[in-house]
C-alpha atoms as a PDB file:
ATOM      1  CA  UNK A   1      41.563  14.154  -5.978  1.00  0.00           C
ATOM      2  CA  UNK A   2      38.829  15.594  -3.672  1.00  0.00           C
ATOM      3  CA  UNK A   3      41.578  15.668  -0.937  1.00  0.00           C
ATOM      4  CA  UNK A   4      43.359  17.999  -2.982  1.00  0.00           C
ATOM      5  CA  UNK A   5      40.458  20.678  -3.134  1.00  0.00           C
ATOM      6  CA  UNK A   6      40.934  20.989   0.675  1.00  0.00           C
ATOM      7  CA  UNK A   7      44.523  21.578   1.222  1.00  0.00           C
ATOM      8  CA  UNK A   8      44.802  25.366   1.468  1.00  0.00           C
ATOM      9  CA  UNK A   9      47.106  27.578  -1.098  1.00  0.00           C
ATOM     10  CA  UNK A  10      49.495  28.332   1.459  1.00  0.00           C
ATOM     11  CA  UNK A  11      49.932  24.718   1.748  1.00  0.00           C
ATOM     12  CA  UNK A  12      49.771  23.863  -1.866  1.00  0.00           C
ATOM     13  CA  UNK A  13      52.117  26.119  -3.327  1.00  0.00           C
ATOM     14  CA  UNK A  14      55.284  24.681  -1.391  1.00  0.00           C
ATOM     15  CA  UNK A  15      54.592  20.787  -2.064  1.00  0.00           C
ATOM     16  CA  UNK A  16      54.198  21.430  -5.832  1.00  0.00           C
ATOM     17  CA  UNK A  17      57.622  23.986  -5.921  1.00  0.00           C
ATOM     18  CA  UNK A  18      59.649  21.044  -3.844  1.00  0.00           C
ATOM     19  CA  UNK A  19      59.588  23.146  -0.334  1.00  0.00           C
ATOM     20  CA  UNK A  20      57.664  20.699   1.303  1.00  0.00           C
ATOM     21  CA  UNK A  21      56.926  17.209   1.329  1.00  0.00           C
ATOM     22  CA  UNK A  22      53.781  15.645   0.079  1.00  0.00           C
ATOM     23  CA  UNK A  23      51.812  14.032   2.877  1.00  0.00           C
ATOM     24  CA  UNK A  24      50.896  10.744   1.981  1.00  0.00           C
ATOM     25  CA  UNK A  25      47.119  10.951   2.631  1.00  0.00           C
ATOM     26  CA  UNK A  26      46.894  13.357  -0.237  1.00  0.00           C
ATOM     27  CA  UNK A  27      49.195  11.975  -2.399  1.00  0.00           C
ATOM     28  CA  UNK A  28      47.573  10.786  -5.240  1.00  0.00           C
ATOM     29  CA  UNK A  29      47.548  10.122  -9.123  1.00  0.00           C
ATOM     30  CA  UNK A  30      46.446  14.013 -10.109  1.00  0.00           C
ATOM     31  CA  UNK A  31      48.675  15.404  -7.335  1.00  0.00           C
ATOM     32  CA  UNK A  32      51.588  13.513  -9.074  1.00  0.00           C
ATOM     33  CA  UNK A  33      50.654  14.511 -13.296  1.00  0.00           C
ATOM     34  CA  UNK A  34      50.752  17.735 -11.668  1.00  0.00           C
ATOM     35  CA  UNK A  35      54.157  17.438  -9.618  1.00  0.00           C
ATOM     36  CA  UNK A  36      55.430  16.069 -13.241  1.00  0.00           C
ATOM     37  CA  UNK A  37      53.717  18.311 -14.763  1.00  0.00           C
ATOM     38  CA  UNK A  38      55.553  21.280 -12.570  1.00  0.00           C
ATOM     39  CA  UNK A  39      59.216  19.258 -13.288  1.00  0.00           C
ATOM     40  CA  UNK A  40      58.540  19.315 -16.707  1.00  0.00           C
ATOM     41  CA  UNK A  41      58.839  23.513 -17.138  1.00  0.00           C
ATOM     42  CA  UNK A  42      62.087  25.302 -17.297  1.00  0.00           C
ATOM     43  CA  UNK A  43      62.696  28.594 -16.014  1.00  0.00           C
END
């Protein structure tokens, strides 16, 4: 989770909208209720 804090917005954004793929040292357990999370909305 503490990984998470340190990725930068510009960075963030684009993993959780699908732009960019997660790197696997900060893939974790919040990272993915949130990805779900993200999936779960409907525009």
């Amino acid at each position: 989770y503490e990984r998470l804090l340190d990725v930068p917005d510009t960075e963030f954004l684009p993993m959780v909208t699908g732009e960019r793929p997660v790197p696997a040292d900060i893939d974790c357990a919040v990272l993915q209720k949130i990805l779900a999370f993200r999936h779960s909305l409907t525009f």
